[in-house]
Protein backbone atom coordinates (compact mmCIF):
# COMPACT_ATOMS: atom_id res chain seq x y z
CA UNK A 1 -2.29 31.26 -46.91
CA UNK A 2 1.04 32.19 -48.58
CA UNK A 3 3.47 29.69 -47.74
CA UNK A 4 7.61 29.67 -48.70
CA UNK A 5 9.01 26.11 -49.09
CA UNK A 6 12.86 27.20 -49.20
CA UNK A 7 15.08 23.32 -49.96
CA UNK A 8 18.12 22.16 -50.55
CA UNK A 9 16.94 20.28 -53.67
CA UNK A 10 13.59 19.27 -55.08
CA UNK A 11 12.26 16.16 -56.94
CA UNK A 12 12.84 15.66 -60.29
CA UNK A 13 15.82 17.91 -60.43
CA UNK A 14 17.44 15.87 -57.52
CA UNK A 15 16.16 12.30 -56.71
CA UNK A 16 16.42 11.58 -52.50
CA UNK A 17 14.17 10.64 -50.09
CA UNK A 18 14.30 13.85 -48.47
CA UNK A 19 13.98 15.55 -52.26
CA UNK A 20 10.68 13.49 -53.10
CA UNK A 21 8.67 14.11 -49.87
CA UNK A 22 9.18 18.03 -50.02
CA UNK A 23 7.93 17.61 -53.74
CA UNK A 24 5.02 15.34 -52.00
CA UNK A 25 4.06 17.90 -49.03
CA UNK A 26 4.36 20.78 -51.79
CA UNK A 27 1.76 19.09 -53.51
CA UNK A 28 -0.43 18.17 -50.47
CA UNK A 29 -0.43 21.73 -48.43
CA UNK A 30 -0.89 23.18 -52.50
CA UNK A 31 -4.24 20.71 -52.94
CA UNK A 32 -5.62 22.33 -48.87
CA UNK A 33 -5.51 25.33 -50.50
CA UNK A 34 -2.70 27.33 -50.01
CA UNK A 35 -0.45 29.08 -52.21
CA UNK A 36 2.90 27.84 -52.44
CA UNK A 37 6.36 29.49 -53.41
CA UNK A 38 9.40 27.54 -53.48
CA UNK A 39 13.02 28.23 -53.82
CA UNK A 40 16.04 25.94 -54.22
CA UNK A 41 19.19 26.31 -55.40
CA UNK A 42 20.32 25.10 -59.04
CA UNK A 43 21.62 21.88 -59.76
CA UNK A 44 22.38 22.24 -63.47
CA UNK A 45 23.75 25.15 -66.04
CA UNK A 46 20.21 24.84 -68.06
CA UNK A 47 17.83 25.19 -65.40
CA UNK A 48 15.56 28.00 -65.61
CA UNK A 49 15.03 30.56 -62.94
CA UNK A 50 11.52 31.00 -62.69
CA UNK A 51 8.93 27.83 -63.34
CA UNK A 52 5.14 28.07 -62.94
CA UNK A 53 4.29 24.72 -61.86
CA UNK A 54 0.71 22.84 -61.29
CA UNK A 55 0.58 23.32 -57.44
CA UNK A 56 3.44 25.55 -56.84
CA UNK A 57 5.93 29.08 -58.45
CA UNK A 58 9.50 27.49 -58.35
CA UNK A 59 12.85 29.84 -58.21
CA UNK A 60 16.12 28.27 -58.53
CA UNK A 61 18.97 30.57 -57.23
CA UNK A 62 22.96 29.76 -59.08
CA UNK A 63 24.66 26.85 -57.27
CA UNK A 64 27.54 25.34 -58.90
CA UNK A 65 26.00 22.22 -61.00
CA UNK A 66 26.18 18.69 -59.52
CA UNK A 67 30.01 16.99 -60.74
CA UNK A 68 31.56 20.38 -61.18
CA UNK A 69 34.90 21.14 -58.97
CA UNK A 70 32.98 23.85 -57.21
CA UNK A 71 29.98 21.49 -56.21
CA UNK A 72 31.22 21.42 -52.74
CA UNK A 73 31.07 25.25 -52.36
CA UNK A 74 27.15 25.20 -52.64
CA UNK A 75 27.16 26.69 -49.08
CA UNK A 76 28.50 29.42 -50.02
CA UNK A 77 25.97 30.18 -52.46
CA UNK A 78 23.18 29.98 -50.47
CA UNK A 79 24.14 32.03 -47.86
CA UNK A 80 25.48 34.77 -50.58
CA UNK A 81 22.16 34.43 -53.19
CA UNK A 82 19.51 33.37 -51.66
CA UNK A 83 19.13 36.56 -49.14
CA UNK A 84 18.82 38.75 -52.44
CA UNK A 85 16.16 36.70 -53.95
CA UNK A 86 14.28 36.08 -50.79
CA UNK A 87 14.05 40.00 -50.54
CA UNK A 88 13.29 40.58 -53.39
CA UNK A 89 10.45 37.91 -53.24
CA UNK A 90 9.48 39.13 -50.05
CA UNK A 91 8.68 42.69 -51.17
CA UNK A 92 6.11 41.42 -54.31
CA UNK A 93 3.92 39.84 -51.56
CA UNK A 94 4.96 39.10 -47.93
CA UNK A 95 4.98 35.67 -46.73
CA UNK A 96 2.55 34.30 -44.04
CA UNK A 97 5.08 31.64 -43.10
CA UNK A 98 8.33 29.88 -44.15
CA UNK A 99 8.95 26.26 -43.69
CA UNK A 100 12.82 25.35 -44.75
CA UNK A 101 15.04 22.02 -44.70
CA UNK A 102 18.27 22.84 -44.59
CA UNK A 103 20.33 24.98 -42.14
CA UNK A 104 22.65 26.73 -44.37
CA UNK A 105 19.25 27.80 -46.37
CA UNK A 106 17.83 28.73 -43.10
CA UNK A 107 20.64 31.20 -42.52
CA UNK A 108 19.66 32.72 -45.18
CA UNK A 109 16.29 33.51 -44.76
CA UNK A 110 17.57 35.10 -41.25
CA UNK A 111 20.03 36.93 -43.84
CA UNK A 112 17.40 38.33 -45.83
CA UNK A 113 14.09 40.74 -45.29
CA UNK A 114 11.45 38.39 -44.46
CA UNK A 115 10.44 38.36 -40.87
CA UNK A 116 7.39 36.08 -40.98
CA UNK A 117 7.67 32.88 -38.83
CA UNK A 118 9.60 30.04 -39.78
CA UNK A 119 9.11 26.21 -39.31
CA UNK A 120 12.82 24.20 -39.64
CA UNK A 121 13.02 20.64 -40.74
CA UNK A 122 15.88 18.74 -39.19
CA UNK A 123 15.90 15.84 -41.07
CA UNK A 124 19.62 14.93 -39.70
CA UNK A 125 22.36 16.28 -38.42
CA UNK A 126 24.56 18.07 -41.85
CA UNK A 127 27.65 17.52 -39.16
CA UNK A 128 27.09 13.93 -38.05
CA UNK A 129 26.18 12.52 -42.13
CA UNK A 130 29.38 14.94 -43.03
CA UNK A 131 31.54 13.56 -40.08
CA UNK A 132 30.35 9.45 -40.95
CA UNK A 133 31.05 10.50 -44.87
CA UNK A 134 34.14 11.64 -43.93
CA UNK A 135 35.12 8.43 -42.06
CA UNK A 136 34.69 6.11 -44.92
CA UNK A 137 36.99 8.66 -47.21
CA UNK A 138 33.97 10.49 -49.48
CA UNK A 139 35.89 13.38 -49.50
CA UNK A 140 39.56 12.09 -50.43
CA UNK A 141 42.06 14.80 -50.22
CA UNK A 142 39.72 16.98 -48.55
CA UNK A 143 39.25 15.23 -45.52
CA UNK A 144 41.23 17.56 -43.28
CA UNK A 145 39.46 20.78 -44.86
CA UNK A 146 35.73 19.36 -44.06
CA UNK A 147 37.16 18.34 -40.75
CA UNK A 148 37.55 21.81 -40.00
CA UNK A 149 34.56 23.26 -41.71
CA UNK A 150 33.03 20.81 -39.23
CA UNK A 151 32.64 23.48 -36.80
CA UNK A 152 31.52 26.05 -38.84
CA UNK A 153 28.47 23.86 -40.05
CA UNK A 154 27.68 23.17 -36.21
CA UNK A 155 27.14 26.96 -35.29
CA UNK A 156 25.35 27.57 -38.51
CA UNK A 157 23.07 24.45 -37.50
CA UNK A 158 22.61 25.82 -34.15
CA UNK A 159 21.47 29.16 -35.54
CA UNK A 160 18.98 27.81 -37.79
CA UNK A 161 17.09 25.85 -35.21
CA UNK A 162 17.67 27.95 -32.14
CA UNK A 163 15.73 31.10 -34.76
CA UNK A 164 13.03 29.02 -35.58
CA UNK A 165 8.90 29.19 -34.32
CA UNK A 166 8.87 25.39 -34.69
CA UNK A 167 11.09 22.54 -35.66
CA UNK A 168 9.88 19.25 -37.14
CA UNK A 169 11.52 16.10 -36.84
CA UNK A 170 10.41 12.47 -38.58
CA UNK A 171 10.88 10.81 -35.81
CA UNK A 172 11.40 10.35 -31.82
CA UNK A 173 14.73 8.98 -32.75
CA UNK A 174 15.97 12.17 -34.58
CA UNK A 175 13.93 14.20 -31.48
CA UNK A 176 16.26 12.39 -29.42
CA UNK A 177 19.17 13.46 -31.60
CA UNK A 178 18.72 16.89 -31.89
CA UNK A 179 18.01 17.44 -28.45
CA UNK A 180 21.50 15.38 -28.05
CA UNK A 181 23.16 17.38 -30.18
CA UNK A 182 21.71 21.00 -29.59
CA UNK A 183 20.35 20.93 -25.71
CA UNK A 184 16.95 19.83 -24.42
CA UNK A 185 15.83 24.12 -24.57
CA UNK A 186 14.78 23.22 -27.91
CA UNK A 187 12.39 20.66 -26.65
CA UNK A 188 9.27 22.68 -26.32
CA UNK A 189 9.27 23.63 -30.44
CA UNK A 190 9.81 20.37 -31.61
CA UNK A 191 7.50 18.63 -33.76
CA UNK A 192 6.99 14.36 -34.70
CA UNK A 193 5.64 14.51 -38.20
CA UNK A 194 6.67 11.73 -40.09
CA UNK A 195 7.66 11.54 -44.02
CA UNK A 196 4.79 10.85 -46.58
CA UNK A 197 4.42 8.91 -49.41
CA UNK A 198 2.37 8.92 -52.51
CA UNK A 199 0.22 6.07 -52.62
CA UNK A 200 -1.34 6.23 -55.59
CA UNK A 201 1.97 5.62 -56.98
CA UNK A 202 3.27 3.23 -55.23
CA UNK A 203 0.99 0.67 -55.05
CA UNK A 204 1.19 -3.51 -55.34
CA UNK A 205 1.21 -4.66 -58.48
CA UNK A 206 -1.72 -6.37 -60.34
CA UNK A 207 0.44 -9.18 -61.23
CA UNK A 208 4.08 -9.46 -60.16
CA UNK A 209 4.73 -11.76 -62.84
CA UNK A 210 4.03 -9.05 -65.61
CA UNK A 211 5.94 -6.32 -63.68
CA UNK A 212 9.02 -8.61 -63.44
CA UNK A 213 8.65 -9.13 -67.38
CA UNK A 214 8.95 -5.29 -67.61
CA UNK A 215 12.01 -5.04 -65.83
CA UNK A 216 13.45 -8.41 -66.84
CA UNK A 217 14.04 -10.14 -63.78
CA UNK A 218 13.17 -14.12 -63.98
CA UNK A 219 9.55 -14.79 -62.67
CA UNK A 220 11.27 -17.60 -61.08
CA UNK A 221 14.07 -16.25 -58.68
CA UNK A 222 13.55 -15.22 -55.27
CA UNK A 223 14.16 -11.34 -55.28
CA UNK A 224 15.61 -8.99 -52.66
CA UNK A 225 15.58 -5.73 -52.90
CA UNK A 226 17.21 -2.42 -51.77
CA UNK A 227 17.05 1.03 -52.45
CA UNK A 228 19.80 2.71 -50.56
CA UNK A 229 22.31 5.82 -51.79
CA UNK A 230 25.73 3.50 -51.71
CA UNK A 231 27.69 5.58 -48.38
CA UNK A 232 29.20 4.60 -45.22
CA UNK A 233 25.90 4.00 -43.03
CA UNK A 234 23.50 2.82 -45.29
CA UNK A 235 24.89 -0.84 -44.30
CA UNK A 236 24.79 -2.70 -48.48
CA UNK A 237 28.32 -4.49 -47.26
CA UNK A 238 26.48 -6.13 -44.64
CA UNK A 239 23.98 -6.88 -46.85
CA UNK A 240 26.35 -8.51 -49.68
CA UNK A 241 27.79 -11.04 -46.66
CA UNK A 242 24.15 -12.16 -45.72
CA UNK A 243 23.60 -12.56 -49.75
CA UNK A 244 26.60 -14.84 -49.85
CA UNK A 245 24.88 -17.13 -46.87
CA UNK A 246 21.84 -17.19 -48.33
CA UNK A 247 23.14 -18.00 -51.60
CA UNK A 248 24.67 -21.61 -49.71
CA UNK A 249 20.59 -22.54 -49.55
CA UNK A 250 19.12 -20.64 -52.22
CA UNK A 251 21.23 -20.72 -55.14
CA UNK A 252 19.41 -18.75 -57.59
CA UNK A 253 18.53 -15.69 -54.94
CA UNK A 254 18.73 -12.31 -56.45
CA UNK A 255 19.46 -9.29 -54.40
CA UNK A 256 18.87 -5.60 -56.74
CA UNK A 257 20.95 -2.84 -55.14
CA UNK A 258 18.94 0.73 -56.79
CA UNK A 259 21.27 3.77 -56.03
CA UNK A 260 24.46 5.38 -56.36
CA UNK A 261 27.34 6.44 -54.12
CA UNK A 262 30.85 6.98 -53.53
CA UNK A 263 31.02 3.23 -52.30
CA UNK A 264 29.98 1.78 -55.79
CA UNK A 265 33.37 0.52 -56.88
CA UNK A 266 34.22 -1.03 -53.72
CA UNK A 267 31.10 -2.97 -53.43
CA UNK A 268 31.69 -3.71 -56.98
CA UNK A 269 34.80 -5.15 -56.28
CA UNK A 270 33.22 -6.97 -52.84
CA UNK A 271 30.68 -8.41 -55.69
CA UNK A 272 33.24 -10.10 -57.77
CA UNK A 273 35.72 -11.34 -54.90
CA UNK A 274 32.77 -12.92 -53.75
CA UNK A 275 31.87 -15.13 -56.84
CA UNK A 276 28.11 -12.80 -56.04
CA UNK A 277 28.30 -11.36 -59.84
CA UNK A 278 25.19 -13.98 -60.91
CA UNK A 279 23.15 -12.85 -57.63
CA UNK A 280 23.84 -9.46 -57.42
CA UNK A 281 22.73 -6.27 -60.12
CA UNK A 282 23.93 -2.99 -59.15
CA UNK A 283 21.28 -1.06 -60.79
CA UNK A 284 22.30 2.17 -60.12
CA UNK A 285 20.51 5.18 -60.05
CA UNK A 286 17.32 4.03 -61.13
CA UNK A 287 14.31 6.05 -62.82
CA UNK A 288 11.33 7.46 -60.91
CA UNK A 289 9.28 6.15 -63.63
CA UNK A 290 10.61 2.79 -62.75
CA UNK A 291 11.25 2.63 -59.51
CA UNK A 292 7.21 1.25 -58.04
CA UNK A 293 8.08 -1.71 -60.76
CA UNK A 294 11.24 -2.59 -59.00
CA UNK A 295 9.31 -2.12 -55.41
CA UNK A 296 6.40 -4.26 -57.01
CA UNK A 297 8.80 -7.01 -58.14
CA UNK A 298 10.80 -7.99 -55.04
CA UNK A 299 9.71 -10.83 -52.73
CA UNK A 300 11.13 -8.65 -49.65
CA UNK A 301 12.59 -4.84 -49.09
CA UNK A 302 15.68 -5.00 -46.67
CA UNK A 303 17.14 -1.77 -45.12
CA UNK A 304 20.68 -3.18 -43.61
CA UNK A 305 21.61 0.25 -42.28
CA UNK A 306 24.16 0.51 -39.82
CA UNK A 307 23.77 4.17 -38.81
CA UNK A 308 21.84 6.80 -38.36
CA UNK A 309 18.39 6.22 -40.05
CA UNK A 310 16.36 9.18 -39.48
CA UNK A 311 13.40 7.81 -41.04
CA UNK A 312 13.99 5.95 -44.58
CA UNK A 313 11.20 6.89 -47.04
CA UNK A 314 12.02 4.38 -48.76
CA UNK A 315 10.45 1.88 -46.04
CA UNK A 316 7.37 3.31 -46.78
CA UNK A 317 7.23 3.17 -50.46
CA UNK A 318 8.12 -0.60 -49.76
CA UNK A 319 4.80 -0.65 -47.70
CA UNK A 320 3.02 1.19 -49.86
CA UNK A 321 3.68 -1.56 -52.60
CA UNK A 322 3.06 -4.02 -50.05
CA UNK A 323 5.89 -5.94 -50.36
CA UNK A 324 7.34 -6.42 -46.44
CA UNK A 325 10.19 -4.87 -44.86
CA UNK A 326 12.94 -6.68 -43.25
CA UNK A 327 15.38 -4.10 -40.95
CA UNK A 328 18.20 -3.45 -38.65
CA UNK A 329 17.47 -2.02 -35.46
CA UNK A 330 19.03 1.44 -36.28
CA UNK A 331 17.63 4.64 -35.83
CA UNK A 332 13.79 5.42 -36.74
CA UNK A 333 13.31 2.10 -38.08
CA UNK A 334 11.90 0.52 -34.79
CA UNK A 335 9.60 3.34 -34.78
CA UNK A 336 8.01 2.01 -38.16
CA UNK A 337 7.83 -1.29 -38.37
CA UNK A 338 7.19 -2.47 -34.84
CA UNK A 339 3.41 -1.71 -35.18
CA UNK A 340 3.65 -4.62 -37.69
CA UNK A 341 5.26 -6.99 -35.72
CA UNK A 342 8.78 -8.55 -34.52
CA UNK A 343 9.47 -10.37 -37.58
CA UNK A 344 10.24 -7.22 -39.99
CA UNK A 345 13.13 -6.45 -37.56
CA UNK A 346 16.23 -8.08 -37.42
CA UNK A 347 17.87 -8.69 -34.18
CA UNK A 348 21.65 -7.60 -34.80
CA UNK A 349 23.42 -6.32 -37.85
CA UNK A 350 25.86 -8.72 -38.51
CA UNK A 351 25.28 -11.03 -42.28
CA UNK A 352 23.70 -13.86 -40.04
CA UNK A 353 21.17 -12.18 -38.09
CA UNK A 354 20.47 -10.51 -42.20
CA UNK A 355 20.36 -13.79 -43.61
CA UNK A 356 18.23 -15.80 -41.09
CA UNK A 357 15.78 -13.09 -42.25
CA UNK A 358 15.80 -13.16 -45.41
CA UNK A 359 15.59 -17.07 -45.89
CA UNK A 360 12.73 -16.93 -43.26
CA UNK A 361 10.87 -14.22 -45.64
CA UNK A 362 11.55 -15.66 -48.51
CA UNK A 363 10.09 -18.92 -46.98
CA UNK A 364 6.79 -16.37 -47.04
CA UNK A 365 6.51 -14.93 -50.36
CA UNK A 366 3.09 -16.22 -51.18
CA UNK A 367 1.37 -14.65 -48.23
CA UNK A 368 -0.98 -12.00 -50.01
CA UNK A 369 -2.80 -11.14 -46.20
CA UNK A 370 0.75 -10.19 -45.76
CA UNK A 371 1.54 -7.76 -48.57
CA UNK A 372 -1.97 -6.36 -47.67
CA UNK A 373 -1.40 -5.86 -43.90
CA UNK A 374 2.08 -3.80 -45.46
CA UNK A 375 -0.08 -1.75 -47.57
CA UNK A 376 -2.88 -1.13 -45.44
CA UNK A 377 -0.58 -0.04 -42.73
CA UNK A 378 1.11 2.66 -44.80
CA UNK A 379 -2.35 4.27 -46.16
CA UNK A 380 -2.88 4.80 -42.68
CA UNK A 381 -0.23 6.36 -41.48
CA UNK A 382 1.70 8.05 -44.07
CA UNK A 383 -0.30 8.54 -47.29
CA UNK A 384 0.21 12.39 -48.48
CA UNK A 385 -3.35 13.31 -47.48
CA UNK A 386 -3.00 12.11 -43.62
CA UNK A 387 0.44 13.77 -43.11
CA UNK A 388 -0.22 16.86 -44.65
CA UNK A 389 -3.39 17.64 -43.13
CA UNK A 390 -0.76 17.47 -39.85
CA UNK A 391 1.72 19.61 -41.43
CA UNK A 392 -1.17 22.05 -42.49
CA UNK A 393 -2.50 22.44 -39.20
CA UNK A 394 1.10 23.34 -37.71
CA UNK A 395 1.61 25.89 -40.58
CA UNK A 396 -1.64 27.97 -40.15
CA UNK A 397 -0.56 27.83 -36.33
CA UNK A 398 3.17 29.49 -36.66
CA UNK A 399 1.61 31.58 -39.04
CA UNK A 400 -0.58 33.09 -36.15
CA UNK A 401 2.28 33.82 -33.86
């Protein structure tokens, strides 16, 4: 079957949870046989067009680069470029169906001359993430504009999922939300499928001790870790408060913040007012290469988010290395981790409730049947393989229609 994978942004050329497990299903639905085409817009001036790659043909469309003034305008792009190449695309060899993750993108396709079926992935809502963004002050001076772009992006979203053969969401949580946001008449297309994650990659490590070596961090010190992009709801200032707490009994903790975000200097800042500077690396945006080490190396995983989780691949790639996973009770999150018990999930947000966590995990490092249960858990449920043998089946079905 011809299938047309239309994202915002892939994996390497953009690193997000969302970004890696499109590159994973590409690879997945590309090793059941199928042949895959995929489009995204560019994200730099030297990308090439056209890319023949192991399991898929990749076709970037111009997009104003990431950190250029127009960046923003991307939008506009997509729904003035991507018609043309889709068309064009289209006429070479028709599609048997189109599965696309973003609504803008989605447009389009509607836009252009394809008419086979399309699945849409709502991963979020583009308003709500826009309108939380927007809160905290990501977009500065611009606040009042995207305020009123606010309602443009709402119809658009509406159109892309109200066109759609199918819809998959990652969770009942995000079901939940859509339905919330866009009317329960969209109830009888929706799909749970959640995220997947290669396993193979991330795996535990052999011997923590060597993989802390490799990234320098003291075989000694009892390690936290998050990997979380540094905005409004991803929750790192409640983390920082619980760090401070735990520091009062653990002196020598170490919490490693991987990611990037508008929020960096103010957490920064937090860091410093806090005296936290000798328990607290922000590691920025850290390599792919790199990033199972880091996963490998830390005693526990926390996800402090305060808002709107849709799913949080990065809870599974935690699993997968089977090192445990201590959570709020926000969005999707419940959804994953209760299986494994009450203890991965914290009972409130607030720095205590984080704290009292941590301390008790940390009080557990040593547990290997634990870091085994993690790891066999994951296989299970969201290794590459299982979910895309799901996503597969629901392809070859729209197809049909």
């Amino acid at each position: 079957m011809r299938i047309l994978f239309i994202a915002d942004a892939l994996w390497p050329d953009h690193t997000s949870g969302i970004s890696k497990s499109i590159s994973n299903e590409i690879s997945g639905i590309a090793n059941l046989g199928n042949s895959i085409v995929v489009v995204t817009r560019s994200l730099r001036h030297d990308a090439p067009f056209f890319e023949r790659l192991p399991n898929c043909t990749l076709y970037r469309y111009a997009s104003p680069p990431i950190g250029s003034r127009l960046y923003r305008s991307y939008p506009v792009f997509s729904l003035g470029l991507l018609p043309r190449l889709l068309s064009r695309l289209n006429m070479v060899t028709p599609f048997d169906v189109v599965y696309v993750h973003n609504p803008f993108q989605a447009v389009g396709l509607q836009m252009s001359n394809v008419r086979s079926p399309y699945v849409f992935a709502y991963h979020a809502s583009a308003c709500s993430e826009v309108r939380l963004d927007a809160e905290r002050g990501k977009y500065g001076s611009a606040t009042m504009a995207v305020g009123v772009a606010l309602s443009t992006m709402r119809k658009l979203e509406s159109r892309a999922l109200s066109r759609a053969n199918a819809i998959i969401v990652h969770s009942r949580f995000m079901r939940k939300d859509l339905l919330s946001n866009y009317g329960p008449d969209l109830d009888s297309k929706v799909n749970v499928l959640p995220l997947c994650v290669d396993v193979d990659r991330y795996h535990p490590a052999l011997d923590m001790a060597v993989t802390r070596r490799i990234l320098g961090i003291p075989i000694d010190r009892p390690t936290i870790l998050t990997v979380r992009r540094l905005v409004a709801r991803t929750g790192i200032e409640n983390l920082l408060s619980a760090v401070a707490l735990v520091r009062q009994q653990i002196p020598n903790v170490l919490l490693l913040v991987a990611g990037s975000g508008y929020l960096r200097q103010q957490l920064s800042d937090y860091i410093s007012g806090r005296g936290l500077d000798g328990n607290v690396i922000l590691l920025g945006h850290v390599p792919e290469l790199d990033l199972p080490l880091y996963y490998q190396s830390a005693d526990v995983f926390i996800l402090p988010t305060v808002a709107y989780e849709g799913f949080g691949l990065s809870t599974i790639e935690a699993l997968a290395s089977g090192t445990p996973v201590l959570a709020t009770r926000v969005g999707a999150t419940p959804e994953l981790l209760e299986p494994l018990g009450a203890d991965f999930l914290l009972p409130g947000q607030g720095a205590e409730h984080m704290a009292a966590g941590i301390l008790r995990w940390l009080g557990r490092k040593g547990e290997v049947s634990v870091r085994e249960k993690c790891r066999a858990y994951c296989v299970d449920h969201f290794a590459v393989d299982t979910v895309c043998s799901a996503l597969n089946g629901l392809l070859h079905e729209i197809a049909a229609t």
